[in-house]
C-alpha atoms as a PDB file:
ATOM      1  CA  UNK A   1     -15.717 -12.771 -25.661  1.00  0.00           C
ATOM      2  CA  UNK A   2     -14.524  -9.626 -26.981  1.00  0.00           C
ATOM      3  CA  UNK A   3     -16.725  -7.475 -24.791  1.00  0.00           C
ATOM      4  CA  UNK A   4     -15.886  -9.151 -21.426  1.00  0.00           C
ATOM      5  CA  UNK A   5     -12.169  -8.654 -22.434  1.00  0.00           C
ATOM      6  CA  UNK A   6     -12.870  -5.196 -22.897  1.00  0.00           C
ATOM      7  CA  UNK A   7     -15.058  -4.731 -19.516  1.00  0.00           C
ATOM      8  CA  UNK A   8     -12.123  -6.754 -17.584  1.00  0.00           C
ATOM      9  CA  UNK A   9      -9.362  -4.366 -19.267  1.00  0.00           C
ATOM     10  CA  UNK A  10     -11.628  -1.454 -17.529  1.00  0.00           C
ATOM     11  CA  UNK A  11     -11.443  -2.910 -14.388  1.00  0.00           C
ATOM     12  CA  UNK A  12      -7.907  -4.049 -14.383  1.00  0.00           C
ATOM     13  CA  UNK A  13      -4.862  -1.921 -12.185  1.00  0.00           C
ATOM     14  CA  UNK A  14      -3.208  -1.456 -14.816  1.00  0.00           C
ATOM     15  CA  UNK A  15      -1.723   1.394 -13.686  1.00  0.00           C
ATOM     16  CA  UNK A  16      -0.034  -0.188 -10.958  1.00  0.00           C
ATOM     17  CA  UNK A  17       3.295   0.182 -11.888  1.00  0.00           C
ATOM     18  CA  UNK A  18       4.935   1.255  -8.859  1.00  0.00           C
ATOM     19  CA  UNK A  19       4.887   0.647  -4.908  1.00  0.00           C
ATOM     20  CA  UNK A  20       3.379   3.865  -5.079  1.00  0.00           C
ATOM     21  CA  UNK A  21       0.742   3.293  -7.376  1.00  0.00           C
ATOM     22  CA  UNK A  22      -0.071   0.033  -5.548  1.00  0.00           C
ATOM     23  CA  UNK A  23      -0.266   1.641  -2.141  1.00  0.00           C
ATOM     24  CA  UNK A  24      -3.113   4.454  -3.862  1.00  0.00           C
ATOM     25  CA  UNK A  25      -4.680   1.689  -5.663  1.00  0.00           C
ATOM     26  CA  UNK A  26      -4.936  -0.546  -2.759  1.00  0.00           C
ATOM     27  CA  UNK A  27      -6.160   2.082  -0.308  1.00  0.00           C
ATOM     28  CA  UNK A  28      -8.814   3.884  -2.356  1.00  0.00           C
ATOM     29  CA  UNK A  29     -10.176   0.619  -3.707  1.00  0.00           C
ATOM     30  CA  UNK A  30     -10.585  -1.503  -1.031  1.00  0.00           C
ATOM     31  CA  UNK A  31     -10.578   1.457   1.445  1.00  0.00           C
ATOM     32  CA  UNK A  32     -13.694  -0.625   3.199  1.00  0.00           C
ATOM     33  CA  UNK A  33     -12.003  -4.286   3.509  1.00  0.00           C
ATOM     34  CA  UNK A  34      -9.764  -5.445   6.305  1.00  0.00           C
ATOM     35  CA  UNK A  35      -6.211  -5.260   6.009  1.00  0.00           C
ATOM     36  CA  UNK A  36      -5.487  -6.742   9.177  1.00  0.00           C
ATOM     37  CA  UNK A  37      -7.090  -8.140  12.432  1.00  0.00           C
ATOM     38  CA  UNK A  38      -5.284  -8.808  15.849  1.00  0.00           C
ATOM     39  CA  UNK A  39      -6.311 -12.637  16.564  1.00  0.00           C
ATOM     40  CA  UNK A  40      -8.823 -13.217  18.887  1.00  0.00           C
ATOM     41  CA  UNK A  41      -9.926  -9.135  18.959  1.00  0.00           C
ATOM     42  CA  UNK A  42     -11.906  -7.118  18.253  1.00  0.00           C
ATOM     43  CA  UNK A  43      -9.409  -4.305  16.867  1.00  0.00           C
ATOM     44  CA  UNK A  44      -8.940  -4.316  12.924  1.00  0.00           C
ATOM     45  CA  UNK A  45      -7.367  -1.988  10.547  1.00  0.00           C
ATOM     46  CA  UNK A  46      -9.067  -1.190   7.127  1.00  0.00           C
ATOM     47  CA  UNK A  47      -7.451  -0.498   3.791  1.00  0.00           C
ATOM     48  CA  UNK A  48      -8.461   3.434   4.365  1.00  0.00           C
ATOM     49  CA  UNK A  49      -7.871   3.749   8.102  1.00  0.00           C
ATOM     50  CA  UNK A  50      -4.492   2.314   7.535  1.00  0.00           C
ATOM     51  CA  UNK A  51      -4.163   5.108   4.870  1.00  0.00           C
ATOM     52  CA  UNK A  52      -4.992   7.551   7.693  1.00  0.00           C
ATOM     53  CA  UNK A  53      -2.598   6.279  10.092  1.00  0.00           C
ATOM     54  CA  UNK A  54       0.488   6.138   7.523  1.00  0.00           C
ATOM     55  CA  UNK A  55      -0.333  10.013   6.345  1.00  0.00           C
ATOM     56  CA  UNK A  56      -0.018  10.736  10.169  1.00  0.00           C
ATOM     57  CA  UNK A  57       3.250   8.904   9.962  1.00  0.00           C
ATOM     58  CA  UNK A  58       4.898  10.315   6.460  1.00  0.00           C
ATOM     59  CA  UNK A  59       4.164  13.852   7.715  1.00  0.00           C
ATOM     60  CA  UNK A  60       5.807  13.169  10.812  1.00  0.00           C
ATOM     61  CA  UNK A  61       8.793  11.931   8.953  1.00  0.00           C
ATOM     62  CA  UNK A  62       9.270  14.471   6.588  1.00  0.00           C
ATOM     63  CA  UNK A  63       7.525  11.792   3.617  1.00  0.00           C
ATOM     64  CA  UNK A  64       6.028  13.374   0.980  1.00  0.00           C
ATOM     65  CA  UNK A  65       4.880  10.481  -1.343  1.00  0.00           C
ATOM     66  CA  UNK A  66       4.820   6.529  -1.220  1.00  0.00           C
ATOM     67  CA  UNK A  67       7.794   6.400  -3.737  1.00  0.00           C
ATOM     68  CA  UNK A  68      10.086   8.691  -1.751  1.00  0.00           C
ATOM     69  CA  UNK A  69       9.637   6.094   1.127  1.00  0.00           C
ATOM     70  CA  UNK A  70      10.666   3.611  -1.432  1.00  0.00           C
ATOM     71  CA  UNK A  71      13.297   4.896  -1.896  1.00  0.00           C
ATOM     72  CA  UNK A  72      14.673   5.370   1.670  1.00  0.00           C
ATOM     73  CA  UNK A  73      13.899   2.125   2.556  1.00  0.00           C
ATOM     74  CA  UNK A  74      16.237   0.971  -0.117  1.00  0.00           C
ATOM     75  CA  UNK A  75      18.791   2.840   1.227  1.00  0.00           C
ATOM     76  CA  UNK A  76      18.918   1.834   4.541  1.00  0.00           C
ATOM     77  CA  UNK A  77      21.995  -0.529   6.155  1.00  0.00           C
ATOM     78  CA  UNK A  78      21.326  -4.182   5.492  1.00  0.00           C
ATOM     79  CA  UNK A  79      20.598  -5.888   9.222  1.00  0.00           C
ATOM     80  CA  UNK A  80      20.878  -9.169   8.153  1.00  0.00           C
ATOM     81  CA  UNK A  81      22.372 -11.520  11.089  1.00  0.00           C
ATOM     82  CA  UNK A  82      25.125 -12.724   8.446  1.00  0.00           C
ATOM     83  CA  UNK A  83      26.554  -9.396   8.218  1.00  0.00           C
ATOM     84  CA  UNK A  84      26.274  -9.597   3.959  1.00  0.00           C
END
């Protein structure tokens, strides 16, 4: 029992601490599985070309990491139809 415990702790993210850290976990470990699919297509994005396209995006943005986007989004206005 002790072994497997100690094989799972290996494989566990336990890193992932951070929206950061989840968005390089994510895309470098499952760089090969679909993320998402339009319905009835053919056209799908992968963990890793989704990782491409967003790069394209931060550096057109002036985003240097994950967490700085983070952190912008929490900044921004609140939109919510209630005005709160």
């Amino acid at each position: 029992m002790k072994r497997i415990l100690k094989i799972f702790k290996r494989m566990r993210e336990n890193y992932v601490d951070t929206l950061g850290n989840l968005y390089e976990y994510s895309t470098t470990v499952y760089r090969d599985n679909k993320l998402s699919q339009v319905i009835d297509g053919d056209l799908f994005y992968t963990y890793g070309s989704f990782k491409k396209k967003s790069a394209i995006q931060f550096q057109k943005n002036s985003v240097s990491t994950v967490s700085e986007l983070a952190t912008r989004w929490q900044s921004l206005p609140t939109t919510h139809p209630t005005g709160r």
